[in-house]
C-alpha atoms as a PDB file:
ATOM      1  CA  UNK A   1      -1.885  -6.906 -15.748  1.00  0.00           C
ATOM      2  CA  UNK A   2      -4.825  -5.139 -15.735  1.00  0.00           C
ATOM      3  CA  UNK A   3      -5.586  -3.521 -12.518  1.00  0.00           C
ATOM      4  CA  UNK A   4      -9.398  -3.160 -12.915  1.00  0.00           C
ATOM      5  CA  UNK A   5      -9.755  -7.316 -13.082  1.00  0.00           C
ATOM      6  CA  UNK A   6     -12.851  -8.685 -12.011  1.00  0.00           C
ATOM      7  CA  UNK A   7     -13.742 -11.953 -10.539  1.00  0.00           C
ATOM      8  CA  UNK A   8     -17.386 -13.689 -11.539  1.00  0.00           C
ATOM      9  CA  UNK A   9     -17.219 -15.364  -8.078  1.00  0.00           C
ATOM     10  CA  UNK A  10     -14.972 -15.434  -5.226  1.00  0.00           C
ATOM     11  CA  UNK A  11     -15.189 -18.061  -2.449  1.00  0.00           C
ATOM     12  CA  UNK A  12     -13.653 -16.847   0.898  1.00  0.00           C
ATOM     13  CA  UNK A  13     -13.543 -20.587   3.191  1.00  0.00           C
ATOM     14  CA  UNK A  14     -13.652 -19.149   6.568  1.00  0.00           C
ATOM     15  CA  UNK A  15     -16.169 -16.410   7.647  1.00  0.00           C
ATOM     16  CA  UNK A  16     -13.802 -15.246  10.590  1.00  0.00           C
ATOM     17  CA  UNK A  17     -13.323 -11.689  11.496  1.00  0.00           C
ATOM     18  CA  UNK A  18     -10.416 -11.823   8.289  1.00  0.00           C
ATOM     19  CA  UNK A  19     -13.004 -13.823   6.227  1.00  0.00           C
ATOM     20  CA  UNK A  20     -15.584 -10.838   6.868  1.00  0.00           C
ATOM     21  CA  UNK A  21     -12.858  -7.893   6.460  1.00  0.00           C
ATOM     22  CA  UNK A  22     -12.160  -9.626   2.837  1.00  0.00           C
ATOM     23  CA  UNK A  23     -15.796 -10.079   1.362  1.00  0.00           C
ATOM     24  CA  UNK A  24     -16.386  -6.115   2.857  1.00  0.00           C
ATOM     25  CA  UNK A  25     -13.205  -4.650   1.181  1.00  0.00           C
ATOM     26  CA  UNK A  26     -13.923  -6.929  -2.197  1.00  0.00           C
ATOM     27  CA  UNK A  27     -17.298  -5.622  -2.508  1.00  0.00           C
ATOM     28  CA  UNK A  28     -16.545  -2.554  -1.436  1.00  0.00           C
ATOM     29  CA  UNK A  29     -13.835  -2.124  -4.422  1.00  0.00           C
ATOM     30  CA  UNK A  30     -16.631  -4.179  -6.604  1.00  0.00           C
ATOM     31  CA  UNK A  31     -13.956  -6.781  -7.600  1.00  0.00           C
ATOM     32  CA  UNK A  32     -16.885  -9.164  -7.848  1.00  0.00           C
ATOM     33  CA  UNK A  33     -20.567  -9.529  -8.424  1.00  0.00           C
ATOM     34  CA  UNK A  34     -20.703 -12.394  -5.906  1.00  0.00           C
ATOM     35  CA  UNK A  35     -18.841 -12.919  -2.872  1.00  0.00           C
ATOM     36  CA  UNK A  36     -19.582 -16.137  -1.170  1.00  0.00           C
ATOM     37  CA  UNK A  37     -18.899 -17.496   2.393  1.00  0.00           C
ATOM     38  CA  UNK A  38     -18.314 -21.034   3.158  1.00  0.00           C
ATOM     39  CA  UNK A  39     -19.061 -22.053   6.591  1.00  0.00           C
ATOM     40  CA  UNK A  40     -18.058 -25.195   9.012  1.00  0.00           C
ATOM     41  CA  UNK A  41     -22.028 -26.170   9.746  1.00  0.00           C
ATOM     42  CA  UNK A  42     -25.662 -24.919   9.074  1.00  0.00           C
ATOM     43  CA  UNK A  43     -25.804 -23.392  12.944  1.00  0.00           C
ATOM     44  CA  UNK A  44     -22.623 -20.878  11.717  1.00  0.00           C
ATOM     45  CA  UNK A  45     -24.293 -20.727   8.331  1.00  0.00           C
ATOM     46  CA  UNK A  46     -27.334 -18.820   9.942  1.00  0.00           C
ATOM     47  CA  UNK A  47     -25.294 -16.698  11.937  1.00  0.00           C
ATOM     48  CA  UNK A  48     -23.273 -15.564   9.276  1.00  0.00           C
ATOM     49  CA  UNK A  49     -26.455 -14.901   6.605  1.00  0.00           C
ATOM     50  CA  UNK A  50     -27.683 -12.651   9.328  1.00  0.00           C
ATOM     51  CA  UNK A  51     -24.821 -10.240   9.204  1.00  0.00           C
ATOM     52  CA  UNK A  52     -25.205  -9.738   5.488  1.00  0.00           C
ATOM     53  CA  UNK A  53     -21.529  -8.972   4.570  1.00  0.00           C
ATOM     54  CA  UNK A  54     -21.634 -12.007   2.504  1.00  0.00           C
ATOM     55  CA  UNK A  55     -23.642 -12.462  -1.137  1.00  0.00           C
ATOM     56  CA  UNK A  56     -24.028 -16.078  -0.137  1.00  0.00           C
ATOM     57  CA  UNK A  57     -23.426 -18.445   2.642  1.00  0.00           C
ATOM     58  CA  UNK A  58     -23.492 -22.630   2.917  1.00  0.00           C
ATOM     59  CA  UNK A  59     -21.713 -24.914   4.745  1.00  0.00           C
ATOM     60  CA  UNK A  60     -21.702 -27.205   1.144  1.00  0.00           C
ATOM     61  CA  UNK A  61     -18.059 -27.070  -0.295  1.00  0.00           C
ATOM     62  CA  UNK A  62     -19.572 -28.084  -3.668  1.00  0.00           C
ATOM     63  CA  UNK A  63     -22.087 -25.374  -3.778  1.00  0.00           C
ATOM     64  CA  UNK A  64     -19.517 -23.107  -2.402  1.00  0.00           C
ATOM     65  CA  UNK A  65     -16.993 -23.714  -5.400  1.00  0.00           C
ATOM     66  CA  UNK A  66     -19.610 -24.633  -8.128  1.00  0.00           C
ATOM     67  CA  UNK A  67     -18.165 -21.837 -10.964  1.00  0.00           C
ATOM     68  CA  UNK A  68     -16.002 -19.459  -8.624  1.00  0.00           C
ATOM     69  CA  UNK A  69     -13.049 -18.470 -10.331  1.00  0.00           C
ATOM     70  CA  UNK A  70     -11.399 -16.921  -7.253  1.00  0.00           C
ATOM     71  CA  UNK A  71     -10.919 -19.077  -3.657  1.00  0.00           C
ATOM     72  CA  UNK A  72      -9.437 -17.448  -0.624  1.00  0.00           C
ATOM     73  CA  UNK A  73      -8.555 -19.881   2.270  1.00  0.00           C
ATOM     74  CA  UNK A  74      -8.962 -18.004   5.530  1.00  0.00           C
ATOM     75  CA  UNK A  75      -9.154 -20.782   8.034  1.00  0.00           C
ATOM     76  CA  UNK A  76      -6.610 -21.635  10.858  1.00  0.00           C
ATOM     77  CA  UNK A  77      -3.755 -23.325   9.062  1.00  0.00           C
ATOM     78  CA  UNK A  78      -4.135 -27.282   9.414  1.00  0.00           C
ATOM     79  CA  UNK A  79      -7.408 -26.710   7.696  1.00  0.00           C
ATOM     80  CA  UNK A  80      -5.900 -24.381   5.140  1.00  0.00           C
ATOM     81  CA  UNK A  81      -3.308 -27.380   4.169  1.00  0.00           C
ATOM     82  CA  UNK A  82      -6.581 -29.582   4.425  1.00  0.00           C
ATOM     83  CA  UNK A  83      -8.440 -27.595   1.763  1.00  0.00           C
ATOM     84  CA  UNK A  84      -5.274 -27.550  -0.591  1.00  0.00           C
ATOM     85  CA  UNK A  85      -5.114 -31.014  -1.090  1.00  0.00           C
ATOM     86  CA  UNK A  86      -8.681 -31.713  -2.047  1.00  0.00           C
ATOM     87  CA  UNK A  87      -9.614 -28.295  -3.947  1.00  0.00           C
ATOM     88  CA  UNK A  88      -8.706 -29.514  -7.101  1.00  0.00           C
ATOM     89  CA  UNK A  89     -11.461 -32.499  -7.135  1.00  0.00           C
ATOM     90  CA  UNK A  90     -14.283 -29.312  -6.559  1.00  0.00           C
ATOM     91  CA  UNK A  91     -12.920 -26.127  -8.839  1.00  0.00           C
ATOM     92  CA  UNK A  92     -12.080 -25.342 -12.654  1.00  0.00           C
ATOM     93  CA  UNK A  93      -9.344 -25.512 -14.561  1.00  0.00           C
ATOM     94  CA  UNK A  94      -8.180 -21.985 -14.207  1.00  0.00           C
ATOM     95  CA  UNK A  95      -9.380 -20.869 -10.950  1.00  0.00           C
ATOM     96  CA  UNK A  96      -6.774 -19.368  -8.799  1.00  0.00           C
ATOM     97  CA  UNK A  97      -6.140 -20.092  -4.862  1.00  0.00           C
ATOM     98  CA  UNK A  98      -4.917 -18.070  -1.950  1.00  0.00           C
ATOM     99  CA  UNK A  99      -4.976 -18.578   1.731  1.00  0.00           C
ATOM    100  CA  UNK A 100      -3.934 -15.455   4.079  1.00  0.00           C
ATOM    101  CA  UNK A 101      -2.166 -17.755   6.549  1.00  0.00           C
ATOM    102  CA  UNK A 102       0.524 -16.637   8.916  1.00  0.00           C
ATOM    103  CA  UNK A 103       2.999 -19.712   8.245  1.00  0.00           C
ATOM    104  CA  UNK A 104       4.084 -20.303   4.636  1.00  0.00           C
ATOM    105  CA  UNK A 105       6.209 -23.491   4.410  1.00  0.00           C
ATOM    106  CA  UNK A 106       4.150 -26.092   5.377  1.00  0.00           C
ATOM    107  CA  UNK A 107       1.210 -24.318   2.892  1.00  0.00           C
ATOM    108  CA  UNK A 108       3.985 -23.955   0.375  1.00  0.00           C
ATOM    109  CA  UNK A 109       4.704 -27.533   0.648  1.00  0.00           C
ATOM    110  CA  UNK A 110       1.332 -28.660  -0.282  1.00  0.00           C
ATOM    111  CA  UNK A 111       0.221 -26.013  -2.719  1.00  0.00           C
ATOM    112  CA  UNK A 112       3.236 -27.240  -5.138  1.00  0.00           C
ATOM    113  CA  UNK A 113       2.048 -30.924  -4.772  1.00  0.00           C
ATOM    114  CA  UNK A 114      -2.291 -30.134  -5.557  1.00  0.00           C
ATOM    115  CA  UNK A 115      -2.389 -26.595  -7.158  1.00  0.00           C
ATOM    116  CA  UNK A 116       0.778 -25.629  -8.592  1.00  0.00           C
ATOM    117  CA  UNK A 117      -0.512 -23.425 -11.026  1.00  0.00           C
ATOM    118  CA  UNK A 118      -3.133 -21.921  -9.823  1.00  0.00           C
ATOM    119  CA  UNK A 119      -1.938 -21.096  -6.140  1.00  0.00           C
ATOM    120  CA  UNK A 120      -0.315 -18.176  -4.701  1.00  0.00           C
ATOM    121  CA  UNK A 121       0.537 -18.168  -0.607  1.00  0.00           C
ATOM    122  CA  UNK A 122      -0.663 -14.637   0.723  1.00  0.00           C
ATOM    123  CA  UNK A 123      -0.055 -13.067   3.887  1.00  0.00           C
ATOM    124  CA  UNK A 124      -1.526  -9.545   5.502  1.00  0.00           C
ATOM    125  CA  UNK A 125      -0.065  -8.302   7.837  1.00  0.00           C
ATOM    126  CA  UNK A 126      -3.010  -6.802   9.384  1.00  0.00           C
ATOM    127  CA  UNK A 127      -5.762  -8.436  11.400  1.00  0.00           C
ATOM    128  CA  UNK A 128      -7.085  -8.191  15.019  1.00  0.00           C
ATOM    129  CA  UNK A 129      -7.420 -10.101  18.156  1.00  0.00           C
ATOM    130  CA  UNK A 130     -10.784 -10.059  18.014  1.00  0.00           C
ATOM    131  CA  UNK A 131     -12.857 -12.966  16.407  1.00  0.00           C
ATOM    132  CA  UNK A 132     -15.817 -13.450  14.277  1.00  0.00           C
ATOM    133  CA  UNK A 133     -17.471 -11.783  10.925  1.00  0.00           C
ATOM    134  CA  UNK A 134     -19.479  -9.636  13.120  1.00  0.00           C
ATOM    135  CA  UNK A 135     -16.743  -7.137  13.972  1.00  0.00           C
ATOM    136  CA  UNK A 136     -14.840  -7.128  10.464  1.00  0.00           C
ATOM    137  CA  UNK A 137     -14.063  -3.932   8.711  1.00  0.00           C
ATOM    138  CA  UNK A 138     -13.891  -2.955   4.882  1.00  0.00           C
ATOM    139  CA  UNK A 139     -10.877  -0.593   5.484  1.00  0.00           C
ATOM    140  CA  UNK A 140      -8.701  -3.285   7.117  1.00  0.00           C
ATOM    141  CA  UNK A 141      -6.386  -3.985   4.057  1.00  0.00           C
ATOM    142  CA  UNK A 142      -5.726  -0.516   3.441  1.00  0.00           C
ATOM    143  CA  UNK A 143      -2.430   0.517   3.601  1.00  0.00           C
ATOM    144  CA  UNK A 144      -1.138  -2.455   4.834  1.00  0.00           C
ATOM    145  CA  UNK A 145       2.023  -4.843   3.765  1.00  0.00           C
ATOM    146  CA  UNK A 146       0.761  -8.071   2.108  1.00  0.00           C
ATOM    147  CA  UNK A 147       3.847 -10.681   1.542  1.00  0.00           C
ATOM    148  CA  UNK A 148       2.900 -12.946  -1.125  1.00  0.00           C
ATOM    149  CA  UNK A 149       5.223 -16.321  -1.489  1.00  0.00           C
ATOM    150  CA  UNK A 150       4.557 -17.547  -5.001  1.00  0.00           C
ATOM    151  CA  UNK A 151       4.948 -20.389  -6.618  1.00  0.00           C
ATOM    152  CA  UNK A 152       6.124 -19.189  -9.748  1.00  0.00           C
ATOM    153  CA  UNK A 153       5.760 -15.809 -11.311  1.00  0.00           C
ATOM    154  CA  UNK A 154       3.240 -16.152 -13.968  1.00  0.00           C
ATOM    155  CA  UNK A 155      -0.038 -14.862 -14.419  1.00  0.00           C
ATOM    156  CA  UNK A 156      -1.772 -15.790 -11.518  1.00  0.00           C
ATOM    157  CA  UNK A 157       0.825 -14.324  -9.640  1.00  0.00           C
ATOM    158  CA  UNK A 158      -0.052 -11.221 -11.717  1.00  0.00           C
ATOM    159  CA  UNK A 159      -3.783 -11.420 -11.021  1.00  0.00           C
ATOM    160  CA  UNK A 160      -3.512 -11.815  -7.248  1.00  0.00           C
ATOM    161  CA  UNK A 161      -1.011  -9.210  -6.283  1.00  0.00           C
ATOM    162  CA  UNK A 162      -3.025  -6.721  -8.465  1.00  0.00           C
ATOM    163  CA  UNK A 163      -5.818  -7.949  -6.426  1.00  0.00           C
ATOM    164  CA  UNK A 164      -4.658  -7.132  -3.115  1.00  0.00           C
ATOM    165  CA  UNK A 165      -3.175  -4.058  -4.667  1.00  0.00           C
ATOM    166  CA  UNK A 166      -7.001  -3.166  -5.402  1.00  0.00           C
ATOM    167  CA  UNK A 167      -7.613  -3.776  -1.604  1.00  0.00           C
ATOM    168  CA  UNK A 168      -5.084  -0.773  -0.702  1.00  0.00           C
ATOM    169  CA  UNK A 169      -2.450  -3.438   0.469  1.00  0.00           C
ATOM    170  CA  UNK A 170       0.924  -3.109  -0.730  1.00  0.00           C
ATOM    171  CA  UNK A 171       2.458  -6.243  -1.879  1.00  0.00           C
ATOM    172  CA  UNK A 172       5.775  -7.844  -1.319  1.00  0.00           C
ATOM    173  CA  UNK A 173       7.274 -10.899  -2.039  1.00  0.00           C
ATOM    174  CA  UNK A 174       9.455 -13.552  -0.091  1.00  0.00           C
ATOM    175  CA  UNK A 175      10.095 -17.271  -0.166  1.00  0.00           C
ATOM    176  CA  UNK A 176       8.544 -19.056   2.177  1.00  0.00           C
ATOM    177  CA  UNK A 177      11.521 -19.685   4.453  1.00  0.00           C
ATOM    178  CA  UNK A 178      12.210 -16.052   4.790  1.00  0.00           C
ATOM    179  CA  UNK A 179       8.512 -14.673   5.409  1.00  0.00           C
ATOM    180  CA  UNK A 180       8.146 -17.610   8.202  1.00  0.00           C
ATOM    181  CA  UNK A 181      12.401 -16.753  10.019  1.00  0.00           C
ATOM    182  CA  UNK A 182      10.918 -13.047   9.701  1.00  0.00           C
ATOM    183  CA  UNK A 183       6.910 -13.932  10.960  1.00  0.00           C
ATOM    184  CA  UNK A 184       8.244 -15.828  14.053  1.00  0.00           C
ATOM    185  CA  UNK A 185      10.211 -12.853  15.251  1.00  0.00           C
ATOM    186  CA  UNK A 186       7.307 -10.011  14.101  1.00  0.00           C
ATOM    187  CA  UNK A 187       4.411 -11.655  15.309  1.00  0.00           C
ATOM    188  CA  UNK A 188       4.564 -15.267  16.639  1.00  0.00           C
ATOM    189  CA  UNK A 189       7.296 -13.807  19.669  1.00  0.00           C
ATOM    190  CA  UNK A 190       4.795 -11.098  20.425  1.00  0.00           C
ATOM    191  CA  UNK A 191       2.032 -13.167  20.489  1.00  0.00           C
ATOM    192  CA  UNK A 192       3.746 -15.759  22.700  1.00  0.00           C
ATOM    193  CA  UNK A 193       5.215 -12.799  25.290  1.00  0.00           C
ATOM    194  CA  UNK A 194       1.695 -11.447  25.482  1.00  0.00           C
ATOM    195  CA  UNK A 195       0.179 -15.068  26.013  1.00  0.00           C
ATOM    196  CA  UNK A 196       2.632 -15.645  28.872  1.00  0.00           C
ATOM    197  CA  UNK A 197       2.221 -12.085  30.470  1.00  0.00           C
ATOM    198  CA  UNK A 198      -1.470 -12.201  30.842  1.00  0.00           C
ATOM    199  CA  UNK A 199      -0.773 -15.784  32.073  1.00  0.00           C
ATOM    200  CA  UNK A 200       1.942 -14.616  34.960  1.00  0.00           C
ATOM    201  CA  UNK A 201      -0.069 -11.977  36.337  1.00  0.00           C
ATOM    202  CA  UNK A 202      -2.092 -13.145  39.614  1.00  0.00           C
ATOM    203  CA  UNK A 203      -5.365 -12.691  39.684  1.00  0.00           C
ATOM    204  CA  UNK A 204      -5.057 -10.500  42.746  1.00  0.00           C
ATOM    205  CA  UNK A 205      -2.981  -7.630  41.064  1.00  0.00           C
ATOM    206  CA  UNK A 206      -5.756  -7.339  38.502  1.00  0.00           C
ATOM    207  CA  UNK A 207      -7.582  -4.566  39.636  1.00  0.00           C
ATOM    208  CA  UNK A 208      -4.119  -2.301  39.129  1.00  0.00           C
ATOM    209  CA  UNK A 209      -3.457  -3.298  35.521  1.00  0.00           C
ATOM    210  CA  UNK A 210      -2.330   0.144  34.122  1.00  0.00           C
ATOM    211  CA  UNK A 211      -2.185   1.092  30.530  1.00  0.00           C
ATOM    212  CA  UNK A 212       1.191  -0.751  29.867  1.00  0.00           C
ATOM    213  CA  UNK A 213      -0.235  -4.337  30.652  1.00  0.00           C
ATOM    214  CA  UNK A 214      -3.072  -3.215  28.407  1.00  0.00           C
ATOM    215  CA  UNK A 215      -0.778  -2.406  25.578  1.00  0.00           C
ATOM    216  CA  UNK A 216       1.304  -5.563  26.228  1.00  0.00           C
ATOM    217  CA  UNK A 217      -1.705  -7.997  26.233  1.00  0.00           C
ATOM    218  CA  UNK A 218      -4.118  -6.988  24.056  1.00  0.00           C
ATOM    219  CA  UNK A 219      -3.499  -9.910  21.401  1.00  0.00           C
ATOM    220  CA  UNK A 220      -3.542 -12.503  24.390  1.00  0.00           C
ATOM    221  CA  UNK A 221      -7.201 -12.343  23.419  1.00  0.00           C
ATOM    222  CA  UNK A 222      -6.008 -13.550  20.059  1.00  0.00           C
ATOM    223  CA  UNK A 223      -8.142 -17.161  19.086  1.00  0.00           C
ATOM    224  CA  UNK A 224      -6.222 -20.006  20.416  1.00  0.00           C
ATOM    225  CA  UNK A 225      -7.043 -22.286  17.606  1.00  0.00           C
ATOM    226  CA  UNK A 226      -5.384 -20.013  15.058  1.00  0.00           C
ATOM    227  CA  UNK A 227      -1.971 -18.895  17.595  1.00  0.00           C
ATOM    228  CA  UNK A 228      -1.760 -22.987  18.418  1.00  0.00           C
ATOM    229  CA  UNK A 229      -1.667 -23.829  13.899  1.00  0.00           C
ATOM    230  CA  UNK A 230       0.891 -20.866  14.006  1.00  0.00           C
ATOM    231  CA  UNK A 231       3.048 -21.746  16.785  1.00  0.00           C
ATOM    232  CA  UNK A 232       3.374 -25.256  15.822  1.00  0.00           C
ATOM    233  CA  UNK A 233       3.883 -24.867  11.859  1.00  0.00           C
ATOM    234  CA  UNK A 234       6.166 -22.286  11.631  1.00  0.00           C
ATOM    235  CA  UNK A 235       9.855 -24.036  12.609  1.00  0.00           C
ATOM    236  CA  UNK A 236      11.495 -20.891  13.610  1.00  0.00           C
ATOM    237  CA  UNK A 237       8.966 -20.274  16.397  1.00  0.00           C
ATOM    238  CA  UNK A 238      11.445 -21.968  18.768  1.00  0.00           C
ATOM    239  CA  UNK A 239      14.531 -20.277  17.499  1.00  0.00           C
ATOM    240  CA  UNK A 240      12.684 -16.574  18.445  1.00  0.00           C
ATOM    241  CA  UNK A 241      12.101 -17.891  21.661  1.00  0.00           C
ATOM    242  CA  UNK A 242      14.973 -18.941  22.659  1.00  0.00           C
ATOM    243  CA  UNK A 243      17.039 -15.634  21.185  1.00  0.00           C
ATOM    244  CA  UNK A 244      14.857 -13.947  23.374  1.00  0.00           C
ATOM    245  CA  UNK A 245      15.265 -15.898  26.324  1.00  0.00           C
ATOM    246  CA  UNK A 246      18.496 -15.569  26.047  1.00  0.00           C
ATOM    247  CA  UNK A 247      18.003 -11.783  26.417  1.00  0.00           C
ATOM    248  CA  UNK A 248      16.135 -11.933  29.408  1.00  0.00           C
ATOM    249  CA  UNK A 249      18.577 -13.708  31.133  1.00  0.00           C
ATOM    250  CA  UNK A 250      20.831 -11.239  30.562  1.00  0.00           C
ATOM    251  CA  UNK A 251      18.497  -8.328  31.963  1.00  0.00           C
ATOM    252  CA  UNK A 252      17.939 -11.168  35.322  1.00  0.00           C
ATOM    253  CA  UNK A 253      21.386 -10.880  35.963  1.00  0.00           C
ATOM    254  CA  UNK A 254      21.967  -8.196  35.598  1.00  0.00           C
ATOM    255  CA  UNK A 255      19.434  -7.411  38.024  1.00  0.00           C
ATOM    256  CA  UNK A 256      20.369 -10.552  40.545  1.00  0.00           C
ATOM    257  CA  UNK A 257      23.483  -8.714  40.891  1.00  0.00           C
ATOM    258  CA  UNK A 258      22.269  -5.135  41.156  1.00  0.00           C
ATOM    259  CA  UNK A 259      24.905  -4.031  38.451  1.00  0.00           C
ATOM    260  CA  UNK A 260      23.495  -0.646  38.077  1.00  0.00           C
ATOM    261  CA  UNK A 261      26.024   0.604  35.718  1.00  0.00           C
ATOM    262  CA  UNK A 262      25.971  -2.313  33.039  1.00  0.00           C
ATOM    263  CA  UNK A 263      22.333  -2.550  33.460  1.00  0.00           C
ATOM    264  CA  UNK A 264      21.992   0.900  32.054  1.00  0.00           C
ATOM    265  CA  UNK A 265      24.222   0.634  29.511  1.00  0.00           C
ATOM    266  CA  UNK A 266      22.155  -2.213  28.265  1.00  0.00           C
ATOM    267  CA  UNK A 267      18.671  -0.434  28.988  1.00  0.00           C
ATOM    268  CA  UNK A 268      20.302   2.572  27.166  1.00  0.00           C
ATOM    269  CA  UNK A 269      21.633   0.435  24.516  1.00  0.00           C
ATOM    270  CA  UNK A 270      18.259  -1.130  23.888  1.00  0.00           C
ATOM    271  CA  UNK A 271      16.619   2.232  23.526  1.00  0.00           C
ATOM    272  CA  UNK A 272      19.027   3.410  20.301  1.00  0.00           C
ATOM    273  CA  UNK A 273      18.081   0.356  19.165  1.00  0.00           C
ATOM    274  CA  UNK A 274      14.588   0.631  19.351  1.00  0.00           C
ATOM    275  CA  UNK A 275      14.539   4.228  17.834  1.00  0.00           C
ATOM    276  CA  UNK A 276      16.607   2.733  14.849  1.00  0.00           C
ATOM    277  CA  UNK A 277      13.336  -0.281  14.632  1.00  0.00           C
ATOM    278  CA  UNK A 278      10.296   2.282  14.581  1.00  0.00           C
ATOM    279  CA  UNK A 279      12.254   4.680  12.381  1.00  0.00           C
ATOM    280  CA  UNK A 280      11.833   1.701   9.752  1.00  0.00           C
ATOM    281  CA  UNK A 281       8.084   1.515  10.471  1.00  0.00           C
END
């Protein structure tokens, strides 16, 4: 396909700090003349005209829709499925869909019931713990893995990996059971960990937090609407945790019985290990 495609209008549901990121990049890489923003109500609607990123904003779905020929669903994902099943009353014939959600089977699911077609499941694997348009950057995409999870292979496949390809991602593609077994482990675990560190840690030991708790916790800042869709959709969420559970219990009793010498040999153990992981980076 033609790499230099271009979009009449693209409708990005959810003005989010991804939302943002993706109408900057777009116009950025002029992909489109219009970039539009559809918004939950017309308080956010003001708020997110005043930051300019977007062409257009409205918090009407008709309007929003009315001759786009591109729709990006970057909402939390129960309102991602939502938006699936009643898209095809609002767009055209031949407009394609994408969400950038973080769990793929449930979206999967739906997408092959309403947009079959049209609809290819995109993920990013970029993004920050920080929320709103107001802090979202044109250069997010770049060099980054996207793993796309079509339903079929045809053109609008094509279209939409060219697209992100345009972005400076680099596209990949899995089913959806693989991306969400690998997505637990690579980001749901981490997220959870970090969630329950920041939530261990007394209130009176917070004035020596060192750099390593930083590190660790960062994305415990991470919205809780979004982490609580992600947590609860993707069915291998509980399978990471309890692997890693398992580990820890290992390290406690290891250290419950002051085993120095096996306890190293594990530490040491999980150090070759690690150098094999970032060596893959």
């Amino acid at each position: 396909m033609n790499m230099r495609i271009k979009f009449k209008k693209i409708t990005i549901i959810g003005t989010g700090f991804m939302g943002g990121s993706l109408a900057m990049a777009i116009k950025k890489e002029k992909i489109t003349s219009s970039v539009w923003g559809l918004v939950r109500n017309k308080l956010r609607e003001r708020e997110v005209r005043k930051l300019k990123i977007f062409d257009k904003v409205t918090s009407h779905l008709p309007e929003a829709l009315e001759k786009t020929d591109f729709v990006i669903l970057a909402t939390p994902i129960s309102s991602i499925i939502e938006y699936i099943k009643i898209l095809s009353s609002y767009i055209q014939k031949n407009c394609l869909v994408t969400d950038i959600g973080s769990t793929k089977e449930k979206i999967l699911r739906e997408a092959k019931k309403y947009l079959r077609d049209n609809f290819v499941g995109s993920h990013p694997l970029c993004g920050s713990e920080k929320k709103g348009a107001e802090y979202s950057i044109d250069s997010l995409f770049k060099n980054s893995l996207c793993v796309l999870t079509p339903i079929k292979k045809n053109e609008s496949f094509q279209i939409i990996k060219n697209f992100w390809r345009r972005l400076g991602s680099h596209p990949v593609v899995l089913d959806e059971k693989t991306h969400d077994r690998i997505i637990a482990y690579t980001s749901g675990l981490p997220h959870i960990l970090s969630f329950s560190l920041s939530y261990s840690l007394p209130y009176q030991a917070s004035k020596f937090i060192g750099a390593s708790f930083k590190d660790m916790t960062r994305i415990s800042g991470s919205p809780p609407r979004v982490w609580t869709d992600i947590f609860l959709t993707n069915r291998f969420t509980e399978k990471s945790l309890q692997d890693f559970l398992k580990n820890i219990d290992k390290l406690s009793r290891l250290i419950e019985k002051k085993d120095k010498k096996r306890l190293s040999l594990l530490l040491n153990k999980i150090v070759q290990k690690h150098k094999k992981l970032i060596a893959t980076y």
